[in-house]
Protein backbone atom coordinates (compact mmCIF):
# COMPACT_ATOMS: atom_id res chain seq x y z
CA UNK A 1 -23.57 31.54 -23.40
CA UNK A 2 -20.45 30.37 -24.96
CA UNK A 3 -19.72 26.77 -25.97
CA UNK A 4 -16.78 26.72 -23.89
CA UNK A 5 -19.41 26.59 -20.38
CA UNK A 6 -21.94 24.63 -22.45
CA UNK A 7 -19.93 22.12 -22.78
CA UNK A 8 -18.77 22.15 -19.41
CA UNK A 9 -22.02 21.95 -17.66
CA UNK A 10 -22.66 19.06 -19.88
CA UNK A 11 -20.10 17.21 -18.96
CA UNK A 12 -20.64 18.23 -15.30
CA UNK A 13 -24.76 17.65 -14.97
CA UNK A 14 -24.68 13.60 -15.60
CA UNK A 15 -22.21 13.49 -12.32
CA UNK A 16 -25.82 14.52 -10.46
CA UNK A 17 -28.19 12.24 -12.15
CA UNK A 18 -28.13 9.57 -9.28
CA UNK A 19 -28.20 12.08 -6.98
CA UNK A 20 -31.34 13.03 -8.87
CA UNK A 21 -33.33 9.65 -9.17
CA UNK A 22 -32.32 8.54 -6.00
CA UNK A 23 -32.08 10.87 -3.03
CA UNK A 24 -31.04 10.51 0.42
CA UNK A 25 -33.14 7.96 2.49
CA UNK A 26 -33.42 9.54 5.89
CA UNK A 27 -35.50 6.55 7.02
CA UNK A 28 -32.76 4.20 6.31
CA UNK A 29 -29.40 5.83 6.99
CA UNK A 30 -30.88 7.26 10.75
CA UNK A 31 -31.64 3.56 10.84
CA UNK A 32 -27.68 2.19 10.88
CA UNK A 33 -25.12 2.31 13.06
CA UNK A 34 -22.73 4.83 11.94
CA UNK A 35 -19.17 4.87 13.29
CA UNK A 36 -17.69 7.64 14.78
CA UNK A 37 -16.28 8.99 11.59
CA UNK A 38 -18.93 9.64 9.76
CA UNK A 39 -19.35 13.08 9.04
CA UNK A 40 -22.39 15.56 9.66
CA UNK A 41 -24.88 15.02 6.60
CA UNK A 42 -24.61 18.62 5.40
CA UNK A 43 -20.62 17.55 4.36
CA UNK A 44 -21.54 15.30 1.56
CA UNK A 45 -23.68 17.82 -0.08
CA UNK A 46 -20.76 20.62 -0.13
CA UNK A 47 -17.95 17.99 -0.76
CA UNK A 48 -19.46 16.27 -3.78
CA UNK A 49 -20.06 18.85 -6.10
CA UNK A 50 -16.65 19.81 -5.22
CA UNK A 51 -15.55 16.67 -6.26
CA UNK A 52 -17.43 16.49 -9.72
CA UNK A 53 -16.39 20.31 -10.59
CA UNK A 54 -12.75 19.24 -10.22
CA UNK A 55 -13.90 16.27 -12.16
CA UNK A 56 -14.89 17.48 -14.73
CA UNK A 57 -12.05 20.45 -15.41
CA UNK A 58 -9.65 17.53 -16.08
CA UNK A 59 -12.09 16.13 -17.98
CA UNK A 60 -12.93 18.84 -19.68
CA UNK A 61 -8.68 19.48 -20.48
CA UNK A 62 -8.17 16.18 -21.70
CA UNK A 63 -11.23 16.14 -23.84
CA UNK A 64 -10.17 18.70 -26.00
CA UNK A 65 -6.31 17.46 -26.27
CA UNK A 66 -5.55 15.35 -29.74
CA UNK A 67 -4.00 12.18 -27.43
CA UNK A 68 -6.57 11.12 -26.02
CA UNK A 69 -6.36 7.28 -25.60
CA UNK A 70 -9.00 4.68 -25.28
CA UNK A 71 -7.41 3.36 -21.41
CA UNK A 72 -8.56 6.99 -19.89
CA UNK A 73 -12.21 6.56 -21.49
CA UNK A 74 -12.57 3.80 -20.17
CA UNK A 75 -11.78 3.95 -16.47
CA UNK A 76 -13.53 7.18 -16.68
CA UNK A 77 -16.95 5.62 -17.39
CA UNK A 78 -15.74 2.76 -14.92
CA UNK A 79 -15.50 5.42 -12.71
CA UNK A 80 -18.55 7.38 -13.06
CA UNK A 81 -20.85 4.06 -12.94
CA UNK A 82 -19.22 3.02 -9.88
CA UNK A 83 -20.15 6.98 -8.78
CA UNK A 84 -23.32 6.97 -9.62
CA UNK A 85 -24.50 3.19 -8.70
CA UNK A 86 -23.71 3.99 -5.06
CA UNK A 87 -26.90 6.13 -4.46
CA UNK A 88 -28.89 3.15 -6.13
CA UNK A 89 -27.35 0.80 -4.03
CA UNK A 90 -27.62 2.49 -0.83
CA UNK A 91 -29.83 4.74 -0.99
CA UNK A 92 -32.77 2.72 -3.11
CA UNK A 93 -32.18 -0.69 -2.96
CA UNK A 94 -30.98 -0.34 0.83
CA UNK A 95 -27.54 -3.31 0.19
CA UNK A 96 -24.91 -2.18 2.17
CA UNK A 97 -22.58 -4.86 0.24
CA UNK A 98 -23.59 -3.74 -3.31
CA UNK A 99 -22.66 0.18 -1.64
CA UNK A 100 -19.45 -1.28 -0.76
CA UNK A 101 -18.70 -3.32 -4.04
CA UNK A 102 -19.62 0.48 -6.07
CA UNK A 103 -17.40 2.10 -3.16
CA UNK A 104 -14.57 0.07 -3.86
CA UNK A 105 -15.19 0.17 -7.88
CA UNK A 106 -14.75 4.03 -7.69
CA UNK A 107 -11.76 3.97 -5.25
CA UNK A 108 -10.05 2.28 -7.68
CA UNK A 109 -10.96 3.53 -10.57
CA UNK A 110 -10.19 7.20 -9.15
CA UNK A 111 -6.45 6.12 -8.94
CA UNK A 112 -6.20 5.08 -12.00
CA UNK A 113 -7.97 7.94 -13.49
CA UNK A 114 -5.85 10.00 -11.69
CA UNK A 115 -2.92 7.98 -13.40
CA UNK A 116 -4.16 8.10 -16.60
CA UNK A 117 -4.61 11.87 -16.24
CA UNK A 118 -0.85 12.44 -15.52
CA UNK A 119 -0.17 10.79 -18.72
CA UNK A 120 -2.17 13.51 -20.73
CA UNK A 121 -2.89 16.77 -18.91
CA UNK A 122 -1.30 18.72 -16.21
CA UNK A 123 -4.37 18.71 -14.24
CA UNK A 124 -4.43 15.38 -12.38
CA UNK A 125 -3.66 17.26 -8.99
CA UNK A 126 -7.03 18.38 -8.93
CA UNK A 127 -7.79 14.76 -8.62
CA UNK A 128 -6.17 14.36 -5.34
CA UNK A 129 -8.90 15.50 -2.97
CA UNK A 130 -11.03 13.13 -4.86
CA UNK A 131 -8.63 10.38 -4.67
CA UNK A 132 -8.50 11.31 -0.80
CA UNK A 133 -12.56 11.37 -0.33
CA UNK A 134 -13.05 8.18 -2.14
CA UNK A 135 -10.76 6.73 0.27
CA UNK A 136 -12.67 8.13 2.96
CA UNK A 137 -15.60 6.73 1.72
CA UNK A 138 -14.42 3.62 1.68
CA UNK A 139 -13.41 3.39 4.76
CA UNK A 140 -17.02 4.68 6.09
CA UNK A 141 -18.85 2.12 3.77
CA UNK A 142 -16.38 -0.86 4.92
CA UNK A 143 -16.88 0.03 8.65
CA UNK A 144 -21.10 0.79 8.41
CA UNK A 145 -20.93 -2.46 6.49
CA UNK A 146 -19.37 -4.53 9.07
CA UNK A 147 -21.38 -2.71 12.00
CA UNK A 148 -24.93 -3.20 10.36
């Protein structure tokens, strides 16, 4: 295996780990009232990994480029807590508002990352869709929030 994908997959596996520790709750989300937009369940598993793959190309660009500044390190790990403290929130500790709060944290983050990204790589288009879901999501979160 070459170093090249090593690399890759490690910078791609952490994007899972919440995923990991804490999974869907069927109990509670069947439990809330879900507006109309909310997409079948199956979505979120093919659109996230998605997501995190396209992730972690740029990420994987700008990593190995000699500019790399301290601003785009740090909204990217800004952005990745506020990725992965979402299934804690929701999922495990069952607080819609603490889901919205990590919604909102990534939604903005995920512009400026995509900002930041212009400014080093020619990649940052690949951030769009994510830019576009996390806006999506936000929406969802705000509206389930407001409904439950």
């Amino acid at each position: 295996m070459s170093k090249k994908i090593i690399c890759f997959a490690f910078l791609l596996i952490p994007w899972f780990v919440s995923s990991i520790l804490f999974p869907f709750d069927a109990g509670f989300y069947n439990s809330l009232n879900l507006p109309s937009i909310t997409p079948p369940k199956f979505i979120f598993i093919i659109i996230w990994p998605i997501l995190f793959t396209l992730i972690t190309i740029t990420v994987y660009r700008i990593l190995k480029k000699d500019n790399l500044n301290n601003d785009y390190l740090y909204i990217l790990i800004m952005n990745f807590i506020g990725v992965e403290t979402y299934s804690l929130f929701f999922f495990y500790m069952n607080n819609l508002f603490l889901s919205l709060v990590s919604t909102v944290v990534t939604l903005v983050t995920s512009i400026f990352l995509t900002i930041e990204t212009r400014k080093l790589d020619n990649s940052w288009g690949l951030l769009i869709p994510y830019n576009i879901w996390c806006l999506y999501a936000f929406i969802l979160i705000t509206s389930i929030y407001l409904t439950n």
